[in-house]
PDB file of N, CA and C in Angstrom:
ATOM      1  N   UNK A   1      14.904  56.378 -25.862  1.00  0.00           N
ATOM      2  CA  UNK A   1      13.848  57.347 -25.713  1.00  0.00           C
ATOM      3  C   UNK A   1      12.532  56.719 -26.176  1.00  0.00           C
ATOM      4  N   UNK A   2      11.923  56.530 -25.510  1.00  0.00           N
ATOM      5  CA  UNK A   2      10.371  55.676 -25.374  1.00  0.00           C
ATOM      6  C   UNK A   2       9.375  57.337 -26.247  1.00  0.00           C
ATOM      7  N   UNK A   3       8.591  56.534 -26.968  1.00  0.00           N
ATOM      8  CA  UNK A   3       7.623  57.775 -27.631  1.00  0.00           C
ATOM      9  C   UNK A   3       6.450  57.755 -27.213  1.00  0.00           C
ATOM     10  N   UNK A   4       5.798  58.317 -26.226  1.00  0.00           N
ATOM     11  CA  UNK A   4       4.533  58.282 -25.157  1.00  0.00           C
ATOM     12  C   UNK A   4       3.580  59.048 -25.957  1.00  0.00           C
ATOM     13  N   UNK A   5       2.387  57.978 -25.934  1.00  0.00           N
ATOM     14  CA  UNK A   5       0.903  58.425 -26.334  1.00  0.00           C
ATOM     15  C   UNK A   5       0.110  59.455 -26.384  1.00  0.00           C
ATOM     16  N   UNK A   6      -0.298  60.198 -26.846  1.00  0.00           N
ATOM     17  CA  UNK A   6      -1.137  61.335 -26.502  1.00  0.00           C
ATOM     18  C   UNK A   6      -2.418  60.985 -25.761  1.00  0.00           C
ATOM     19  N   UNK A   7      -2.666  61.312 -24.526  1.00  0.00           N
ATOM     20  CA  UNK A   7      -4.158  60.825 -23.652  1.00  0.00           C
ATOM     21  C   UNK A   7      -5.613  61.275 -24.481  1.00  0.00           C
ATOM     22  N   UNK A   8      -5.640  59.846 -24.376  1.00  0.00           N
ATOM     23  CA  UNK A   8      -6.918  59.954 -25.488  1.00  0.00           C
ATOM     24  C   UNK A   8      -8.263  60.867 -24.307  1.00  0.00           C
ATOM     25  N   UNK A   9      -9.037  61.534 -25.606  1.00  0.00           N
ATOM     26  CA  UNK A   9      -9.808  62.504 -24.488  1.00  0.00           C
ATOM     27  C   UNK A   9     -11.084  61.670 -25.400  1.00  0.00           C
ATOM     28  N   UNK A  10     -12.450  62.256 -24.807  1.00  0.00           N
ATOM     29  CA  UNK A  10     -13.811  61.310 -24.347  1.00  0.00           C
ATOM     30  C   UNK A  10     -14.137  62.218 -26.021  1.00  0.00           C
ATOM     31  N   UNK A  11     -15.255  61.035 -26.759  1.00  0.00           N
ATOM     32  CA  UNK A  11     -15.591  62.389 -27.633  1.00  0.00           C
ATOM     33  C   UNK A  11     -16.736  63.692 -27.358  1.00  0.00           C
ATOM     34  N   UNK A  12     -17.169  63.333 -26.403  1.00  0.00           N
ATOM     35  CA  UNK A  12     -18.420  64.582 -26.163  1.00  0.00           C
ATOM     36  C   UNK A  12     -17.110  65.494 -25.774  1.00  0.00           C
ATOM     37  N   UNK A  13     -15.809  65.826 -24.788  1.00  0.00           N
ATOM     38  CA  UNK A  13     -14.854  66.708 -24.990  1.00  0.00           C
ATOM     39  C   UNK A  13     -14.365  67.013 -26.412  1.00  0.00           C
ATOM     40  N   UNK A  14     -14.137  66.598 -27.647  1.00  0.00           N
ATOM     41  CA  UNK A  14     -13.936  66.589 -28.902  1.00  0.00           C
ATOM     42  C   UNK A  14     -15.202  67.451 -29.248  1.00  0.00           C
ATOM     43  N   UNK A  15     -16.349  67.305 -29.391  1.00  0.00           N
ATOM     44  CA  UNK A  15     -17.533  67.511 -30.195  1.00  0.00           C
ATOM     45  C   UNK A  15     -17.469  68.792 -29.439  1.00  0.00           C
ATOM     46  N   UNK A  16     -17.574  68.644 -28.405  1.00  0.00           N
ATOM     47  CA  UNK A  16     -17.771  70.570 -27.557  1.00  0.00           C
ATOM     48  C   UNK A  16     -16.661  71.171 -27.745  1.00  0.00           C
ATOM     49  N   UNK A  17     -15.157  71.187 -28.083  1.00  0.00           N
ATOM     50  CA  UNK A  17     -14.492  72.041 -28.394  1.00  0.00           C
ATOM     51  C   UNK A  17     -14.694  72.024 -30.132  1.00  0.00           C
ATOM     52  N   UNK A  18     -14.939  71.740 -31.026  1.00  0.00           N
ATOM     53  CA  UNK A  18     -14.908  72.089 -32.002  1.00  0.00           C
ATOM     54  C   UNK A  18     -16.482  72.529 -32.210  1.00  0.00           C
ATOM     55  N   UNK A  19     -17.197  72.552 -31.512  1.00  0.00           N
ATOM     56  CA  UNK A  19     -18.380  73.490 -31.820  1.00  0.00           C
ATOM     57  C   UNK A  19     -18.700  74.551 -31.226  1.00  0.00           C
ATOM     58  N   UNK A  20     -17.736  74.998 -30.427  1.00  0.00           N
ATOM     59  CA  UNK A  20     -17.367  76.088 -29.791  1.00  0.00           C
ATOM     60  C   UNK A  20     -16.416  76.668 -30.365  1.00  0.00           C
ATOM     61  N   UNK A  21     -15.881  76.100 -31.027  1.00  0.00           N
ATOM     62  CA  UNK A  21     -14.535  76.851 -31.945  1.00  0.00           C
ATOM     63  C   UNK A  21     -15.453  77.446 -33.320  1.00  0.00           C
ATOM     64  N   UNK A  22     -16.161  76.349 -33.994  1.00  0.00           N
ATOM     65  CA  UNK A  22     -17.237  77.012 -35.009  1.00  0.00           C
ATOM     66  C   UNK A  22     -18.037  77.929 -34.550  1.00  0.00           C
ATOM     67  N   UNK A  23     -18.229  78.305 -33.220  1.00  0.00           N
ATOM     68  CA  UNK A  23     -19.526  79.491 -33.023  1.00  0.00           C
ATOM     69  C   UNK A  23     -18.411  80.509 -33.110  1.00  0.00           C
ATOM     70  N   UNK A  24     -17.794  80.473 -32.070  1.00  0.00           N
ATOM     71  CA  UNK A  24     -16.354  81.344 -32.201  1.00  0.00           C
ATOM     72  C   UNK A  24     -16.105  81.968 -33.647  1.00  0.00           C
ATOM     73  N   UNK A  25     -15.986  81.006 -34.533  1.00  0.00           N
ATOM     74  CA  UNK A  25     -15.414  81.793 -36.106  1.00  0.00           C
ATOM     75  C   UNK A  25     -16.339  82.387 -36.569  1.00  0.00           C
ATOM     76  N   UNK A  26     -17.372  81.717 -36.373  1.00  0.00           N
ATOM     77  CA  UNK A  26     -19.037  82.295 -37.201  1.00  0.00           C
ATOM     78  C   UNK A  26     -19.031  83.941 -36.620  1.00  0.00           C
ATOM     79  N   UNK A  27     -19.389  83.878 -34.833  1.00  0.00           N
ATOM     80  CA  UNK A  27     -19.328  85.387 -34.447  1.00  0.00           C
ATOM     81  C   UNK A  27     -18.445  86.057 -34.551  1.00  0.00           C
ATOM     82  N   UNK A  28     -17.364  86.001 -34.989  1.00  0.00           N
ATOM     83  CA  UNK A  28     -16.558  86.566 -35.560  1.00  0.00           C
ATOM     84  C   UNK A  28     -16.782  87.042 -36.676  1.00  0.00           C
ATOM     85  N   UNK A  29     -17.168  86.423 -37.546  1.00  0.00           N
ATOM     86  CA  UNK A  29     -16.836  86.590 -38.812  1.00  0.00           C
ATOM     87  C   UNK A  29     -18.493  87.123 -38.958  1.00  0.00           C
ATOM     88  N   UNK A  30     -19.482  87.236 -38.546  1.00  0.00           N
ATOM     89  CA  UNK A  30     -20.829  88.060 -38.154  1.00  0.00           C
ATOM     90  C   UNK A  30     -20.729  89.453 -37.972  1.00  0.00           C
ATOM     91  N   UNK A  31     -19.750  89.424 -36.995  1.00  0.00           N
ATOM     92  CA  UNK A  31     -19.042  90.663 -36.662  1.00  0.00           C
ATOM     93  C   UNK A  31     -18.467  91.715 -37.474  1.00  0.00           C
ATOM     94  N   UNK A  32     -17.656  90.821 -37.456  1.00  0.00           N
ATOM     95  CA  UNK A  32     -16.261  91.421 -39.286  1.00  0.00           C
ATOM     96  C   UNK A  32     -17.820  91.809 -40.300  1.00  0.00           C
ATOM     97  N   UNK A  33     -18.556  91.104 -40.849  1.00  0.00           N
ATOM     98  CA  UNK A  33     -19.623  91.351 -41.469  1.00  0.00           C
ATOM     99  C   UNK A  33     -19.860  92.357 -41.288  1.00  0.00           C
ATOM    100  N   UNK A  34     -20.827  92.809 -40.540  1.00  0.00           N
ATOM    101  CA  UNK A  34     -21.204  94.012 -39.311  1.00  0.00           C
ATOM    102  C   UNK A  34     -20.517  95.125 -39.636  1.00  0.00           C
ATOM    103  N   UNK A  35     -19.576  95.142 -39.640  1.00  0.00           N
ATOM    104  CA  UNK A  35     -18.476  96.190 -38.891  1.00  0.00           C
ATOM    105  C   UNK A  35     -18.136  96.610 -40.610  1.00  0.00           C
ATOM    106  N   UNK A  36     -18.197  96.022 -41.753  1.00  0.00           N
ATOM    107  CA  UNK A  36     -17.936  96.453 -42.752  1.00  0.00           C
ATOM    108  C   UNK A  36     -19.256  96.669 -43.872  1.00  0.00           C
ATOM    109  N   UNK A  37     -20.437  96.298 -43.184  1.00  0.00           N
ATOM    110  CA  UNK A  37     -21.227  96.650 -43.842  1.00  0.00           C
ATOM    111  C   UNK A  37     -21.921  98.179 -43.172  1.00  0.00           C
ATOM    112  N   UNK A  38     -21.350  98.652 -42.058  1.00  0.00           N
ATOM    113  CA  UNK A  38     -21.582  99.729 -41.537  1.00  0.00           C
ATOM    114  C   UNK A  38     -20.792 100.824 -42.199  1.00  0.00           C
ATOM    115  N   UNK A  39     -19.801 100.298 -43.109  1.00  0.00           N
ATOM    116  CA  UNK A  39     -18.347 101.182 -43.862  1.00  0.00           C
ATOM    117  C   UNK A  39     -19.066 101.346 -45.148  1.00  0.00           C
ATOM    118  N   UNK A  40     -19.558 100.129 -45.291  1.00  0.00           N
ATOM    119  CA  UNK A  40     -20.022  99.991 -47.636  1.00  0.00           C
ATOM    120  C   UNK A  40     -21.470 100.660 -47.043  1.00  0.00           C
ATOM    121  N   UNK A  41     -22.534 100.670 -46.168  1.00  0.00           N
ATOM    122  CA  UNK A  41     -23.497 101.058 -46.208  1.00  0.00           C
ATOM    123  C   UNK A  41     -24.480 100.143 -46.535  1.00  0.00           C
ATOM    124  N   UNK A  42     -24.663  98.893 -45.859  1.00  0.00           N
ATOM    125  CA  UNK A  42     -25.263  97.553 -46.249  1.00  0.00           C
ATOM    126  C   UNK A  42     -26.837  98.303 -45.919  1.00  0.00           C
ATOM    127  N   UNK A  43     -27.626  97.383 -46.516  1.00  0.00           N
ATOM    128  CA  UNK A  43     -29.078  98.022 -45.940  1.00  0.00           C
ATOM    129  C   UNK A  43     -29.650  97.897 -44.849  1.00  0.00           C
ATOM    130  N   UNK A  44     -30.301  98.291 -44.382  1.00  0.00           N
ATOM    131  CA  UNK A  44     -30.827  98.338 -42.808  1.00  0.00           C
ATOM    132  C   UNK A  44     -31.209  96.563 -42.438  1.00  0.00           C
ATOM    133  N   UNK A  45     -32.004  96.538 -43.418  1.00  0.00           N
ATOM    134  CA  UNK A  45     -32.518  94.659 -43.007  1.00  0.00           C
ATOM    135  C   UNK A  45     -31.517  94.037 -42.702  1.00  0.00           C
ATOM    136  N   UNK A  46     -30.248  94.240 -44.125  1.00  0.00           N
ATOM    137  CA  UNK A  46     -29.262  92.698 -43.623  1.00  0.00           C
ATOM    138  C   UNK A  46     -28.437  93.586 -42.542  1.00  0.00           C
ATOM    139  N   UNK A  47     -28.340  94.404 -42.371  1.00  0.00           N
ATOM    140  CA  UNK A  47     -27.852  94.963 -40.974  1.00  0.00           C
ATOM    141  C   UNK A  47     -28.086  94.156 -39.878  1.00  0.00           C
ATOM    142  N   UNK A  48     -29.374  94.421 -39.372  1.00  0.00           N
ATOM    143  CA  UNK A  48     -30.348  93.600 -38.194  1.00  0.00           C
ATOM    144  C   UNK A  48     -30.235  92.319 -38.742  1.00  0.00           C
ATOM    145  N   UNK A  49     -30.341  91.508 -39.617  1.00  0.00           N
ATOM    146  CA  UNK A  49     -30.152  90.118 -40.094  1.00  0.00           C
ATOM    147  C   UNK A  49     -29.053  89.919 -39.393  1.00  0.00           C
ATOM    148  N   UNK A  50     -27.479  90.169 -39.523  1.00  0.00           N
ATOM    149  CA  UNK A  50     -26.606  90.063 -38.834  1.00  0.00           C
ATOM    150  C   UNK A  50     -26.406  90.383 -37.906  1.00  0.00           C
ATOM    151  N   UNK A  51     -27.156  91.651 -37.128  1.00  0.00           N
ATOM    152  CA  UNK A  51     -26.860  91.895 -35.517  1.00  0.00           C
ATOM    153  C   UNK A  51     -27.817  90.540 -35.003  1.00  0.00           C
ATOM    154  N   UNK A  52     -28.660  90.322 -35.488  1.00  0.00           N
ATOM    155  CA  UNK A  52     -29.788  88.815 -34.956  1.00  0.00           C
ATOM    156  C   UNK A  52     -28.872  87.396 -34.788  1.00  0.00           C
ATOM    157  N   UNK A  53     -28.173  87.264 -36.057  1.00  0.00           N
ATOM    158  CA  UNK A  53     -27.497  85.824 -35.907  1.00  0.00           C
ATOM    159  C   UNK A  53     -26.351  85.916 -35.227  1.00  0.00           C
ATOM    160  N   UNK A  54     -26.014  87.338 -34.855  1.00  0.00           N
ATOM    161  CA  UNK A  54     -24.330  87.860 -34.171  1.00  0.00           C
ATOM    162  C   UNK A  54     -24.941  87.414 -32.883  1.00  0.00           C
ATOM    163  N   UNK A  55     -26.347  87.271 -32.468  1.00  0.00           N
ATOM    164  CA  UNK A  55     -26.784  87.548 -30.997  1.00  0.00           C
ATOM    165  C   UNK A  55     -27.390  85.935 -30.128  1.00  0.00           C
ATOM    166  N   UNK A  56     -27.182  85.247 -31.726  1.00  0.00           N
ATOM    167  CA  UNK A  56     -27.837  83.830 -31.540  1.00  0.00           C
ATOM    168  C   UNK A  56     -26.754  83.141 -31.521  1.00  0.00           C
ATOM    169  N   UNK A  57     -25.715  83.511 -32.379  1.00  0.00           N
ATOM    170  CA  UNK A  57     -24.345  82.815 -32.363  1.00  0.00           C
ATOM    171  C   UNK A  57     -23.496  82.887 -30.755  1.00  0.00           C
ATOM    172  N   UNK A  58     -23.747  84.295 -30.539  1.00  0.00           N
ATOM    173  CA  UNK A  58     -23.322  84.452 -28.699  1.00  0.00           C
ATOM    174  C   UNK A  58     -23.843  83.739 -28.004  1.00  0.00           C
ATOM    175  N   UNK A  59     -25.161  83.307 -28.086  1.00  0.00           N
ATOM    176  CA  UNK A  59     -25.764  82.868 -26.787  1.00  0.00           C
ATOM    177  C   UNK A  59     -25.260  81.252 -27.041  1.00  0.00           C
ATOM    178  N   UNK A  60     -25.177  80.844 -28.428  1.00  0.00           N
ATOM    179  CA  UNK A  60     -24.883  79.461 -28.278  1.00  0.00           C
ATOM    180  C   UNK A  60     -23.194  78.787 -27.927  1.00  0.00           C
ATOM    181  N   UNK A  61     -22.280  80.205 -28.290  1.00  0.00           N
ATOM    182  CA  UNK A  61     -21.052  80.128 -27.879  1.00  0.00           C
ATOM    183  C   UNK A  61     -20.994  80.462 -25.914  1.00  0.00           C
ATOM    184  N   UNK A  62     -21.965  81.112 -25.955  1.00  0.00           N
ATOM    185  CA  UNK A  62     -21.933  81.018 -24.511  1.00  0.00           C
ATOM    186  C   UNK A  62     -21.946  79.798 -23.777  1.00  0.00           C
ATOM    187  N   UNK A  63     -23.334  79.554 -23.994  1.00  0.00           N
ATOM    188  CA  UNK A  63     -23.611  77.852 -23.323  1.00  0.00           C
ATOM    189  C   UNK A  63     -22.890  77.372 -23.747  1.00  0.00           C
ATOM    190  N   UNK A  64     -22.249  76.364 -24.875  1.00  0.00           N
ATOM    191  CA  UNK A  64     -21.465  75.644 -25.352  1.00  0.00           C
ATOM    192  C   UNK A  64     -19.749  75.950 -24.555  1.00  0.00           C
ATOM    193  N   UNK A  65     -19.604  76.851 -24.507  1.00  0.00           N
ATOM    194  CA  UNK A  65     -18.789  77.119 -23.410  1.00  0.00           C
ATOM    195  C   UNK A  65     -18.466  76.627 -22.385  1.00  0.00           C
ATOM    196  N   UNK A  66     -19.768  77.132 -21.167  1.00  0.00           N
ATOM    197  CA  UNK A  66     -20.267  76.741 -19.959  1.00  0.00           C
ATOM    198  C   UNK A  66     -20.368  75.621 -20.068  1.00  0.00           C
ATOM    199  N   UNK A  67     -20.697  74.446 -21.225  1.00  0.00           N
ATOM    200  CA  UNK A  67     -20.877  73.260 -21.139  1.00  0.00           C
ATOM    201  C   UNK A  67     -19.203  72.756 -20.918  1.00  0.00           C
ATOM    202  N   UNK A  68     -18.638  73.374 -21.685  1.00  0.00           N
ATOM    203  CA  UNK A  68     -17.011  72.760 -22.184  1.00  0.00           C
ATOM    204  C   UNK A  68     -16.524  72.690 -20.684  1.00  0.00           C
ATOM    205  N   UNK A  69     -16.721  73.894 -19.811  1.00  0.00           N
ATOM    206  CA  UNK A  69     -15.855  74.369 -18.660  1.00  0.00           C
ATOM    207  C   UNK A  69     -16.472  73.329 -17.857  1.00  0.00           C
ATOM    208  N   UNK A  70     -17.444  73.041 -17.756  1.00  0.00           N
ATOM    209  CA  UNK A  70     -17.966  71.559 -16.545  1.00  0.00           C
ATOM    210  C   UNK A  70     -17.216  70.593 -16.839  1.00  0.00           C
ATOM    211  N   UNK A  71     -17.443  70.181 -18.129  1.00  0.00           N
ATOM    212  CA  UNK A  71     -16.742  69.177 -18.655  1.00  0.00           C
ATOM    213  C   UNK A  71     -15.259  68.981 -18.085  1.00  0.00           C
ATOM    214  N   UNK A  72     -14.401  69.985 -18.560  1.00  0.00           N
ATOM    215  CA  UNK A  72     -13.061  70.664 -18.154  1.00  0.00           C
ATOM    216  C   UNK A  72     -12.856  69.915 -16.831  1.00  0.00           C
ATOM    217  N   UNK A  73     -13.979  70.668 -16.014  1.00  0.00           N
ATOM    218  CA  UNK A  73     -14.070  70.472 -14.408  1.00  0.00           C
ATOM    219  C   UNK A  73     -14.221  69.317 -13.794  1.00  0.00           C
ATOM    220  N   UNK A  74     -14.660  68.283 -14.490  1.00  0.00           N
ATOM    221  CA  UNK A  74     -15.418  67.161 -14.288  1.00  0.00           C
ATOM    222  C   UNK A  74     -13.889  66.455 -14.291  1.00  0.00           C
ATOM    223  N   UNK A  75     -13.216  66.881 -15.185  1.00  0.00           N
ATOM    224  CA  UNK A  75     -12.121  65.833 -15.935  1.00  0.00           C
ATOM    225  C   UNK A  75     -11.193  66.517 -14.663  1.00  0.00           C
ATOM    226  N   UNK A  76     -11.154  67.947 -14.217  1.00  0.00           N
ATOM    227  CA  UNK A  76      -9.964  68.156 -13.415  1.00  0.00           C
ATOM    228  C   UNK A  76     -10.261  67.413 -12.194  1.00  0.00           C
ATOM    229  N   UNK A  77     -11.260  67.054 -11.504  1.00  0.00           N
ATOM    230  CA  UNK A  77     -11.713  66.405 -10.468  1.00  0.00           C
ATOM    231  C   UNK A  77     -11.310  64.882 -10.499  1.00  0.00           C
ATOM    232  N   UNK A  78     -10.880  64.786 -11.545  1.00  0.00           N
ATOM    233  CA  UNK A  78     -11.064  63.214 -11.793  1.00  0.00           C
ATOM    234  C   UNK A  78      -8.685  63.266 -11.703  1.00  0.00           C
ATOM    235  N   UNK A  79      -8.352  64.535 -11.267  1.00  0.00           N
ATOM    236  CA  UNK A  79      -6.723  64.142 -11.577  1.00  0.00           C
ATOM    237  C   UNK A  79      -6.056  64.693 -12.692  1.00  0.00           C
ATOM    238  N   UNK A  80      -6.756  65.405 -13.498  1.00  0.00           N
ATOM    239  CA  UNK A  80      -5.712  65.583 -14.425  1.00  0.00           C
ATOM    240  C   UNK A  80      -5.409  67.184 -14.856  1.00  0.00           C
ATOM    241  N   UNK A  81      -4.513  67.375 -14.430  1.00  0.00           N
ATOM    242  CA  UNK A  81      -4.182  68.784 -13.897  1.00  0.00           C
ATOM    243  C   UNK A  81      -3.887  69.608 -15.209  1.00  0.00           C
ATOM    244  N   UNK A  82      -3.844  69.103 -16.460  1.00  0.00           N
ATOM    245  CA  UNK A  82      -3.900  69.706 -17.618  1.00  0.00           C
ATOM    246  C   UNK A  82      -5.007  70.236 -18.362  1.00  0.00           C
ATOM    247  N   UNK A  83      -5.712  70.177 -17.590  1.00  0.00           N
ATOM    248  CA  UNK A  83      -6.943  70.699 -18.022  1.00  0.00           C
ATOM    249  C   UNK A  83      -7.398  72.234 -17.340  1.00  0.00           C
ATOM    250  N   UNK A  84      -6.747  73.282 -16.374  1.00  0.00           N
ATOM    251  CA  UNK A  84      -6.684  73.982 -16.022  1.00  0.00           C
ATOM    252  C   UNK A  84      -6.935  74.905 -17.261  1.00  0.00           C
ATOM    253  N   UNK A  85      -6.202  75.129 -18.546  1.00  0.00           N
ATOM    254  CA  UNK A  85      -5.785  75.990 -19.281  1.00  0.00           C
ATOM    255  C   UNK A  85      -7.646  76.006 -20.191  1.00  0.00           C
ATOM    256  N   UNK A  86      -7.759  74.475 -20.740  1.00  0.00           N
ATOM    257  CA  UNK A  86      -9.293  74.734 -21.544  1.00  0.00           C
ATOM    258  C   UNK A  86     -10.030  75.210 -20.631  1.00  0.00           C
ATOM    259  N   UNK A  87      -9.884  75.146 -18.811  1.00  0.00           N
ATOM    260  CA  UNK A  87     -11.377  76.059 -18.534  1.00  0.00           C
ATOM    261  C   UNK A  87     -11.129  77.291 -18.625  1.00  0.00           C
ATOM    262  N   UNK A  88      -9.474  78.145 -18.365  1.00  0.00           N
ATOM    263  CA  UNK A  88     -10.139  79.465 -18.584  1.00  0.00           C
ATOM    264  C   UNK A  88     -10.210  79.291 -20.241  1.00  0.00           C
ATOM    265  N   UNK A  89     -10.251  79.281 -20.683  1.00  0.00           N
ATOM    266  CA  UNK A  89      -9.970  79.423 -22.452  1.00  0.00           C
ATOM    267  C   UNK A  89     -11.557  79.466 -22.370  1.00  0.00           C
ATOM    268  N   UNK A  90     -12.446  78.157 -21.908  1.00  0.00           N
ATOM    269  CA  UNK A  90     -14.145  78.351 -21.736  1.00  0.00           C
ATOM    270  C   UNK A  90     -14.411  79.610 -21.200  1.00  0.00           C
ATOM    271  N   UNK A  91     -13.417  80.130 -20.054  1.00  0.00           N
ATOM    272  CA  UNK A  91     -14.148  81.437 -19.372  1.00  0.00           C
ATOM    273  C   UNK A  91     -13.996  81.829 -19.829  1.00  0.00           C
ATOM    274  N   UNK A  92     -13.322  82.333 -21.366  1.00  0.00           N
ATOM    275  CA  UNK A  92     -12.475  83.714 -21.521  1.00  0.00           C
ATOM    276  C   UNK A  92     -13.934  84.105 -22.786  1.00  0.00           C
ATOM    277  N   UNK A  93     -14.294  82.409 -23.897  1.00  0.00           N
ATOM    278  CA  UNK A  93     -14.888  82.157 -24.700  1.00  0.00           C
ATOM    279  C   UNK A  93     -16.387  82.675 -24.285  1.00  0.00           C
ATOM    280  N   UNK A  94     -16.535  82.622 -22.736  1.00  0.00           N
ATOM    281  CA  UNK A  94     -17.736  82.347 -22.598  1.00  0.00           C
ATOM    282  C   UNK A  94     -18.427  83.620 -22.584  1.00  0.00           C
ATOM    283  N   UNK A  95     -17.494  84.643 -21.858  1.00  0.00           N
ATOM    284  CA  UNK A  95     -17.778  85.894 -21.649  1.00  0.00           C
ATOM    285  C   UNK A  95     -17.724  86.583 -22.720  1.00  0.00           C
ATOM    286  N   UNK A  96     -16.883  86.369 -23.724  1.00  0.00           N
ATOM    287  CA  UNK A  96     -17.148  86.652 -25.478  1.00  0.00           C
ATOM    288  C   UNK A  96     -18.342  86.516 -25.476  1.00  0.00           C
ATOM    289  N   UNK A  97     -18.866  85.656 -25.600  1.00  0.00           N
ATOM    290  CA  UNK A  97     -20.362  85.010 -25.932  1.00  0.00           C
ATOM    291  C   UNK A  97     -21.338  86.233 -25.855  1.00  0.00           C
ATOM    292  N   UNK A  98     -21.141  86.075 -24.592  1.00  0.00           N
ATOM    293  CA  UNK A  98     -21.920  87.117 -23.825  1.00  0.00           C
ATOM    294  C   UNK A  98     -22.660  88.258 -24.102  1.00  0.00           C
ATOM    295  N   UNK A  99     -21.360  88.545 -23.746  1.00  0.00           N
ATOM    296  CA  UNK A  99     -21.172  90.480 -24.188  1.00  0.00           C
ATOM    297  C   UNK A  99     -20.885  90.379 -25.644  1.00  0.00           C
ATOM    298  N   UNK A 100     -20.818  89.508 -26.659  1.00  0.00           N
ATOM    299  CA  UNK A 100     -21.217  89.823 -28.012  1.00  0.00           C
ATOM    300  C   UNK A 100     -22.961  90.226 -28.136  1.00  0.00           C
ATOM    301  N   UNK A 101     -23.214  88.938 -27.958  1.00  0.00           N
ATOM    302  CA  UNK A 101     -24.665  88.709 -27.249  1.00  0.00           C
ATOM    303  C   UNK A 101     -25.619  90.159 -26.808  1.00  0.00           C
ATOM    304  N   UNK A 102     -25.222  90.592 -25.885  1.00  0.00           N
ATOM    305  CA  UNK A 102     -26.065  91.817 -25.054  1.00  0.00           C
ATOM    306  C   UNK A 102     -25.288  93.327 -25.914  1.00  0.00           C
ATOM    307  N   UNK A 103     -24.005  93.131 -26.744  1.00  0.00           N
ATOM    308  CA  UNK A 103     -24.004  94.447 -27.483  1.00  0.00           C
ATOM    309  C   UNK A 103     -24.979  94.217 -28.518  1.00  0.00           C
ATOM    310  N   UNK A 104     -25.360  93.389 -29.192  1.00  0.00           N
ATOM    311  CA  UNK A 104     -25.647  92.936 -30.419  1.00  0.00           C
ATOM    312  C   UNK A 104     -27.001  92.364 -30.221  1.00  0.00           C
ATOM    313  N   UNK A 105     -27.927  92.501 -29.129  1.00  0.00           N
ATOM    314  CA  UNK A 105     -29.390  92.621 -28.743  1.00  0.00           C
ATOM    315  C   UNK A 105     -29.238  94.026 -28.408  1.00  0.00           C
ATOM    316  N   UNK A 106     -28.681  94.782 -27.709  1.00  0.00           N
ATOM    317  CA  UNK A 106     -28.636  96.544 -27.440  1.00  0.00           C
ATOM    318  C   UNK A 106     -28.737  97.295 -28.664  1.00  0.00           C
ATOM    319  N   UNK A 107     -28.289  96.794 -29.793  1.00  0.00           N
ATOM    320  CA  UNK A 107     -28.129  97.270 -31.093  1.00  0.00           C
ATOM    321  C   UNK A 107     -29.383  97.081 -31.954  1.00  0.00           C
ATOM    322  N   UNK A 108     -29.555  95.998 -31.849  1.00  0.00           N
ATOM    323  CA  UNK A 108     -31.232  95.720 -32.571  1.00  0.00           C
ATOM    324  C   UNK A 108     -32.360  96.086 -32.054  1.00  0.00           C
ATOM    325  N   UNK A 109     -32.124  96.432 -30.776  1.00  0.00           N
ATOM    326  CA  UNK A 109     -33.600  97.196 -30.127  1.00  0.00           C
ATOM    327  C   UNK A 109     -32.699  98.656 -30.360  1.00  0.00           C
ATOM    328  N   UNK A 110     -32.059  99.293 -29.907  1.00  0.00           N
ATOM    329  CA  UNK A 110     -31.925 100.691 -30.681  1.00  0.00           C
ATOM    330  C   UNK A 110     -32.404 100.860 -31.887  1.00  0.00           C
ATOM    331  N   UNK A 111     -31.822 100.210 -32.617  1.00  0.00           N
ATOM    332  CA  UNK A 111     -32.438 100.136 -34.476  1.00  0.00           C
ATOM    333  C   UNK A 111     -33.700  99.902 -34.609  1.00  0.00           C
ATOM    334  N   UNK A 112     -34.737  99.735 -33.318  1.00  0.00           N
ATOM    335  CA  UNK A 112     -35.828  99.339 -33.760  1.00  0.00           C
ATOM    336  C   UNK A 112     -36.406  98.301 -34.499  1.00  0.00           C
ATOM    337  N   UNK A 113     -35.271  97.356 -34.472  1.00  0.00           N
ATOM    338  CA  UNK A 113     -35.214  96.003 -34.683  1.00  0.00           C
ATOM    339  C   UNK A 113     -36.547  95.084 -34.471  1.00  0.00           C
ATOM    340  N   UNK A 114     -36.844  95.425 -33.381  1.00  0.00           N
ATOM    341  CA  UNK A 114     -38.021  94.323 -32.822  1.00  0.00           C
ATOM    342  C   UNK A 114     -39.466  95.050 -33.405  1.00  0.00           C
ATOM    343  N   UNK A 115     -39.524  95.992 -33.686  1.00  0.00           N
ATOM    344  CA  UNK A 115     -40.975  96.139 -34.445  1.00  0.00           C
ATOM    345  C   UNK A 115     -41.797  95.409 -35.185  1.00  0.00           C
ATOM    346  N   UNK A 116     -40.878  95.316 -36.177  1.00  0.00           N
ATOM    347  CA  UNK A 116     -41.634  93.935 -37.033  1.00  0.00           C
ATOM    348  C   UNK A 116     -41.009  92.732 -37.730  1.00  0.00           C
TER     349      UNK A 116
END
């Protein structure tokens, strides 16, 4: 039984999934923030403080995404049929992004966020 290599991948594929995995935990955990400072009664500022970075963290998990899934694409074009699974995982990530993104700008202009 021969013990076969793991296919070495490029590092810009390395660097874009683990900084897409860090926006991922961050808006998450922005979120989780959010969602329990709406329970303890956090103050209005760091409220909007966190709906702001919940909305900056989306947009960069978005793109970073969209970047991953070309990438993905680039590599499936090139033959290698294992790469099917990271692009939806990018689509699935990306649309997270998103719609974190546009609830969490909908929220800060309700709150009157953008005034000052």
């Amino acid at each position: 039984m021969k013990i076969a290599r793991p296919e070495k991948k490029t590092m810009s594929a390395i660097l874009i999934k683990r900084a897409v995995s860090f926006c991922f935990g961050m808006c998450v955990l922005t979120l989780f923030l959010y969602g329990i400072g709406t329970a303890q009664g956090f103050m209005d500022k760091t409220q909007l403080i966190l709906l702001r970075l919940t909305s900056i963290l989306g947009l960069f998990l978005g793109a970073g995404s969209l970047y991953g899934m070309l990438v993905n694409c680039r590599l499936l074009f090139r033959g290698k049929v294992r790469y099917i699974g990271g692009i939806g995982v990018y689509m699935m990530l990306g649309l997270f992004g998103m719609a974190v993104a546009a609830v969490s700008v909908f929220l800060v202009v309700v709150a009157g966020g953008n005034a000052a």
